[in-house]
PDB file of N, CA and C in Angstrom:
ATOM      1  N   UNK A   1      33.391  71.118  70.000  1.00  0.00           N
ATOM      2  CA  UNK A   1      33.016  72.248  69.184  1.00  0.00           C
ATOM      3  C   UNK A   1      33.109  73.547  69.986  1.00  0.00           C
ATOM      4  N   UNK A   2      32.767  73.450  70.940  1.00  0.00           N
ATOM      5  CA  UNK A   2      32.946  74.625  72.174  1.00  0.00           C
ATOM      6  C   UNK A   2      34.237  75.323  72.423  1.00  0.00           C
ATOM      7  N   UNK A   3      35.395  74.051  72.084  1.00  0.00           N
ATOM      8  CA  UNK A   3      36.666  74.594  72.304  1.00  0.00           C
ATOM      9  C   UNK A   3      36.722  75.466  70.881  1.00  0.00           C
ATOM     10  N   UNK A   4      36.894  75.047  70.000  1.00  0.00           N
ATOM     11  CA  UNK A   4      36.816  75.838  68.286  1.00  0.00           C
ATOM     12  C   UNK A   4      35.884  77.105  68.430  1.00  0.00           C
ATOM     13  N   UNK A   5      35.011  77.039  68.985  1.00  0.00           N
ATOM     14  CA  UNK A   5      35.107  78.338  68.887  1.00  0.00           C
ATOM     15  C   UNK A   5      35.129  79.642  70.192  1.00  0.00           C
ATOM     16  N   UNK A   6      35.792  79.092  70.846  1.00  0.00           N
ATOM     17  CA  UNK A   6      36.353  79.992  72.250  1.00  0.00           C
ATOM     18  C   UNK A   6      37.926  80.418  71.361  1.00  0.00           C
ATOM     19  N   UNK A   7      38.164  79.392  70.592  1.00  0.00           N
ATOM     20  CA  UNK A   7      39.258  79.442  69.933  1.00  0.00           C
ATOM     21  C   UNK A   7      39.438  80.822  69.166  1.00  0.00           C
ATOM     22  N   UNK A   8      38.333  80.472  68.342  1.00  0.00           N
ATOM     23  CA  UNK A   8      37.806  82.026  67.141  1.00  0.00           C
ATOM     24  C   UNK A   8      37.700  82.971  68.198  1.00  0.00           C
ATOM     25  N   UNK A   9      37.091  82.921  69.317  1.00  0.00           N
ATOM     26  CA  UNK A   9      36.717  84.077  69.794  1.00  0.00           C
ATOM     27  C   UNK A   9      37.619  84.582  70.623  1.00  0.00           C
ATOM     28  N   UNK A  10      38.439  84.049  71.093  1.00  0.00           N
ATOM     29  CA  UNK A  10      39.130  84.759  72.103  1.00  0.00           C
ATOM     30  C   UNK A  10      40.668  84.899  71.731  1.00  0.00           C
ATOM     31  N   UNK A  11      41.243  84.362  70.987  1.00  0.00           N
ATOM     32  CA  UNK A  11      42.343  84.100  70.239  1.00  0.00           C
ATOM     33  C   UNK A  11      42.778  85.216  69.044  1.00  0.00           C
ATOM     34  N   UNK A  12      44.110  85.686  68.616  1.00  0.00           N
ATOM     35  CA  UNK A  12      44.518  86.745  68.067  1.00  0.00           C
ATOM     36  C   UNK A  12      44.037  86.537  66.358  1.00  0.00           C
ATOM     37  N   UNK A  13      43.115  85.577  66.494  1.00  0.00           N
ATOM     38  CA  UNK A  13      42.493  85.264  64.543  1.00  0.00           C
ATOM     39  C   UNK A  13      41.398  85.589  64.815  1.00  0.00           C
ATOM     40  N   UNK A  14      40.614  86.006  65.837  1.00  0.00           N
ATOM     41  CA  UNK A  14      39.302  86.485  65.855  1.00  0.00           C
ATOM     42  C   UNK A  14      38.879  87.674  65.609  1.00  0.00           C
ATOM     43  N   UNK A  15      39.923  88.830  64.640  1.00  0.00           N
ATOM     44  CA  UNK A  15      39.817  89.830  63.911  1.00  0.00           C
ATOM     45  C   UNK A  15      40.145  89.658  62.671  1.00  0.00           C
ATOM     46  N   UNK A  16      40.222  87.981  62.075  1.00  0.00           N
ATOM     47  CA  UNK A  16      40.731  88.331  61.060  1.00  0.00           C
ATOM     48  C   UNK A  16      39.070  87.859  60.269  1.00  0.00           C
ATOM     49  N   UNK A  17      38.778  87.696  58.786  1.00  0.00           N
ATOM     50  CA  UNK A  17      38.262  86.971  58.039  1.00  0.00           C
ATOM     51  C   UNK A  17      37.999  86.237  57.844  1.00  0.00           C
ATOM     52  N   UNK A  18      36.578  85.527  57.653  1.00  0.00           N
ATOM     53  CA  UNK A  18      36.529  83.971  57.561  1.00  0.00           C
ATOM     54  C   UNK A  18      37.437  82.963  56.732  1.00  0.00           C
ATOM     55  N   UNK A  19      37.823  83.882  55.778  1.00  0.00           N
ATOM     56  CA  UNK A  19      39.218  83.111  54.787  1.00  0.00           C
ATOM     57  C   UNK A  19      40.286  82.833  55.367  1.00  0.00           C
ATOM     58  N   UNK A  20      40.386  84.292  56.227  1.00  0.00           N
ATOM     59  CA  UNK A  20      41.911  83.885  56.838  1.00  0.00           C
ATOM     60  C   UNK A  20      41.916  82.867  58.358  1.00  0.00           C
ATOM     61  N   UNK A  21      40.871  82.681  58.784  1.00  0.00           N
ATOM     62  CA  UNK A  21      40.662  81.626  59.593  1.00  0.00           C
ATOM     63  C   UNK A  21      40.850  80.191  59.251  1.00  0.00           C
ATOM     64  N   UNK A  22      40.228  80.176  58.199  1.00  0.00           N
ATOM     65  CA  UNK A  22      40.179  78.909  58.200  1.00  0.00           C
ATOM     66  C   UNK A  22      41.716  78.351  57.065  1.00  0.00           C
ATOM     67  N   UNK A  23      42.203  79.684  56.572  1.00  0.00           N
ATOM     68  CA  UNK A  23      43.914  79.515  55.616  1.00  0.00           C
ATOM     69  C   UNK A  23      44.152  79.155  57.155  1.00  0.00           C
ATOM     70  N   UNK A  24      44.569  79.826  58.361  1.00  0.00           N
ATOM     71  CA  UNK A  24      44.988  79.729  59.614  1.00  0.00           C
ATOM     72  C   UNK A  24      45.149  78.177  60.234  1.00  0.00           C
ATOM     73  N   UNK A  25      44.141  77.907  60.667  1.00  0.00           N
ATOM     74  CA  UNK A  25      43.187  76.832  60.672  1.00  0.00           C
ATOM     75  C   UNK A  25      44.126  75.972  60.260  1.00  0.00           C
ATOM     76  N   UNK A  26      43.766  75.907  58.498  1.00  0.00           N
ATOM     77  CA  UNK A  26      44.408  74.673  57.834  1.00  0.00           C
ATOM     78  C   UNK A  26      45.927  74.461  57.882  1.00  0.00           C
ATOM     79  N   UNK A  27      46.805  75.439  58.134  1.00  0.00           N
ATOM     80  CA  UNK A  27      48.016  75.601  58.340  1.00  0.00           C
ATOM     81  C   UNK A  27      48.238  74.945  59.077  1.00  0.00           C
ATOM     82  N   UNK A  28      47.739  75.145  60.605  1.00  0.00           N
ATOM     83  CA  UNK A  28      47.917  74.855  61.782  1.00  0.00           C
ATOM     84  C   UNK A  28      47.847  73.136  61.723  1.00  0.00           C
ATOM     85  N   UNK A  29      46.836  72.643  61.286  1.00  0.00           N
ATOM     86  CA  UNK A  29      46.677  71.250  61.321  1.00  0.00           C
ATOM     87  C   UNK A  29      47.138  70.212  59.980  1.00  0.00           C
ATOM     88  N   UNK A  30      48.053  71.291  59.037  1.00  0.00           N
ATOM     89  CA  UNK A  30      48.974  70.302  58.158  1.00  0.00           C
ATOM     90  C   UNK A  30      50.323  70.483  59.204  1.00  0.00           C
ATOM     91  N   UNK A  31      50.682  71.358  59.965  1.00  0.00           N
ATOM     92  CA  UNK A  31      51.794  71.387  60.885  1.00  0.00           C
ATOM     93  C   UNK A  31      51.935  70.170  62.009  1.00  0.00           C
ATOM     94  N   UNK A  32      50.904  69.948  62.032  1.00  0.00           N
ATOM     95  CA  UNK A  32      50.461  69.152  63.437  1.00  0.00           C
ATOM     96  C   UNK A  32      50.295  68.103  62.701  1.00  0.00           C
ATOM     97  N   UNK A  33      49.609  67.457  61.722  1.00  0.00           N
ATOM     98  CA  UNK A  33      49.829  66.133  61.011  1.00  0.00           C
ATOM     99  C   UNK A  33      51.229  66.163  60.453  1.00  0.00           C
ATOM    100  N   UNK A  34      52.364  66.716  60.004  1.00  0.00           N
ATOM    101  CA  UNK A  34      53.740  66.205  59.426  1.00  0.00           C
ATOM    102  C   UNK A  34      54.362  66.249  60.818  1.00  0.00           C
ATOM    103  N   UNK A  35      54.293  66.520  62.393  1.00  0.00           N
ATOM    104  CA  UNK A  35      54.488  66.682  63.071  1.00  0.00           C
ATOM    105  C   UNK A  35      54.175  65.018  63.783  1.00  0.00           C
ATOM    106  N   UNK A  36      52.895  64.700  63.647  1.00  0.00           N
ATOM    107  CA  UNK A  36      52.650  63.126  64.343  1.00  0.00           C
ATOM    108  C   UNK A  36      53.130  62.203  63.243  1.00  0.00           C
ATOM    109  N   UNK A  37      53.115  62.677  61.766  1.00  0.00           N
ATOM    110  CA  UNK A  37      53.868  61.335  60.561  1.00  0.00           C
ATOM    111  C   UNK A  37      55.728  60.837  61.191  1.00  0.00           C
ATOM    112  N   UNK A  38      55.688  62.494  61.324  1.00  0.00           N
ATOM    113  CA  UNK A  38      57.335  62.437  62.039  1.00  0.00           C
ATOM    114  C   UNK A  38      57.955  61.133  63.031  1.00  0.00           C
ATOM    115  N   UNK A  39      56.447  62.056  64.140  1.00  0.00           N
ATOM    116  CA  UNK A  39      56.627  60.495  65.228  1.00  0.00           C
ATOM    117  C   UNK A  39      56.727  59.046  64.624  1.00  0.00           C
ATOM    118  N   UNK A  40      55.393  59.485  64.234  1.00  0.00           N
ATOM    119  CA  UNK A  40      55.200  57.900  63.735  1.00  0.00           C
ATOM    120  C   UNK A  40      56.736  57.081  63.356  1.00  0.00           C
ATOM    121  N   UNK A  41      57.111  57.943  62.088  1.00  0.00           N
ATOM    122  CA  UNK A  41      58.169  57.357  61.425  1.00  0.00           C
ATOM    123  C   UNK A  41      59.356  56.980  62.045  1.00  0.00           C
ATOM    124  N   UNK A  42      59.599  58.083  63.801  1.00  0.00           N
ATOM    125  CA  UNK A  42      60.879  58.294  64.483  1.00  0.00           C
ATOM    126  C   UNK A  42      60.291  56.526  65.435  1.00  0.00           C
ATOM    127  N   UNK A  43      59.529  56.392  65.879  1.00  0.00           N
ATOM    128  CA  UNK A  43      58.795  55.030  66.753  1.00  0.00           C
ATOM    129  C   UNK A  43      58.800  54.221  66.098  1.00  0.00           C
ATOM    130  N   UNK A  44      58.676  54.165  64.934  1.00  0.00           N
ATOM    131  CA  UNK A  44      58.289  52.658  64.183  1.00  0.00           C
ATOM    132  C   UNK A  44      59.467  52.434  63.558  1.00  0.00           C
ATOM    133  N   UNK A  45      60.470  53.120  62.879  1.00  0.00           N
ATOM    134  CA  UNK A  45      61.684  53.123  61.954  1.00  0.00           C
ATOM    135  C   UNK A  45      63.139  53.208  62.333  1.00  0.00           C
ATOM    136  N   UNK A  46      63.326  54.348  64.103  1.00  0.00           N
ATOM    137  CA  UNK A  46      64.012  54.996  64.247  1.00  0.00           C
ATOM    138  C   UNK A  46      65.553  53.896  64.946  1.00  0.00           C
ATOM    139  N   UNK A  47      65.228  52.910  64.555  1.00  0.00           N
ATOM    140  CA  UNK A  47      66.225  51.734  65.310  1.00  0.00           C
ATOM    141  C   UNK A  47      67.159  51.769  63.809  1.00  0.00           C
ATOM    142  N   UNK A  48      66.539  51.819  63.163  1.00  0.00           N
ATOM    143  CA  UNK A  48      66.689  51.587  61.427  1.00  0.00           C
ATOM    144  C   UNK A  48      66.968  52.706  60.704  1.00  0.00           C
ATOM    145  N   UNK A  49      66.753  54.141  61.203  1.00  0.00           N
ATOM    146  CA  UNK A  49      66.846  55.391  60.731  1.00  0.00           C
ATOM    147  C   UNK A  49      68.416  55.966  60.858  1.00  0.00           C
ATOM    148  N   UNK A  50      69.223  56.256  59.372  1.00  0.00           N
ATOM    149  CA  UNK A  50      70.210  57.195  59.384  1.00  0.00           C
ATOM    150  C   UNK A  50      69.928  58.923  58.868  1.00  0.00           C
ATOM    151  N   UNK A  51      69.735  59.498  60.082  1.00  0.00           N
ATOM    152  CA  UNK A  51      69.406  60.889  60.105  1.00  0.00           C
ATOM    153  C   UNK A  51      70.911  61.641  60.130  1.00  0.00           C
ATOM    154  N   UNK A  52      70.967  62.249  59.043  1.00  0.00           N
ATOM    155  CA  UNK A  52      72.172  63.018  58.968  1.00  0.00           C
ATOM    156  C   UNK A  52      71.520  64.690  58.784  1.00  0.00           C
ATOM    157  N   UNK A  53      72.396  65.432  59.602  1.00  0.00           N
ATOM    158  CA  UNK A  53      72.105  66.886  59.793  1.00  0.00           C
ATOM    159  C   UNK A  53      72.952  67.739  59.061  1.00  0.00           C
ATOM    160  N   UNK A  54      73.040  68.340  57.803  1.00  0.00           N
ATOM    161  CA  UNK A  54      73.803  69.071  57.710  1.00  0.00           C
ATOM    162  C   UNK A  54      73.700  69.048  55.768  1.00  0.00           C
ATOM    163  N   UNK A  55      74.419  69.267  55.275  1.00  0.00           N
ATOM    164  CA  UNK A  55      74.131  69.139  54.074  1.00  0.00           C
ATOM    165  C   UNK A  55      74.851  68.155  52.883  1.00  0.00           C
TER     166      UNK A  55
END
C-alpha cells in the first residue's frame, strides 16, 4: 500500500483528480493484464500458434 501511494504522490497523476487517477489507474492495469493473457497464450500455445503480421 505504501508503494500506491508514493505512486499518487510523487508521480506526474498526483495533480490530477481522484477520477482521473483512478480512469489512470484502471488503464494501466487492463494494459498489464492483456499484456500477461498474451504471455500466457505465447507459453502455453505458441508451439501451435500461426501469428501472421500484416493484413
Amino acid at each position: 500500500m505504501v508503494v500506491i501511494n508514493d505512486i499518487f504522490k510523487y508521480s506526474a497523476i498526483s495533480e490530477l483528480s481522484n477520477w482521473f487517477k483512478g480512469l489512470a489507474i484502471t488503464i494501466f492495469s487492463c494494459i498489464v493484464s492483456i499484456l500477461f493473457i498474451m504471455l500466457y497464450c505465447i507459453l502455453a500455445y505458441g508451439d501451435n500458434m500461426r501469428i501472421s503480421f500484416g493484413y
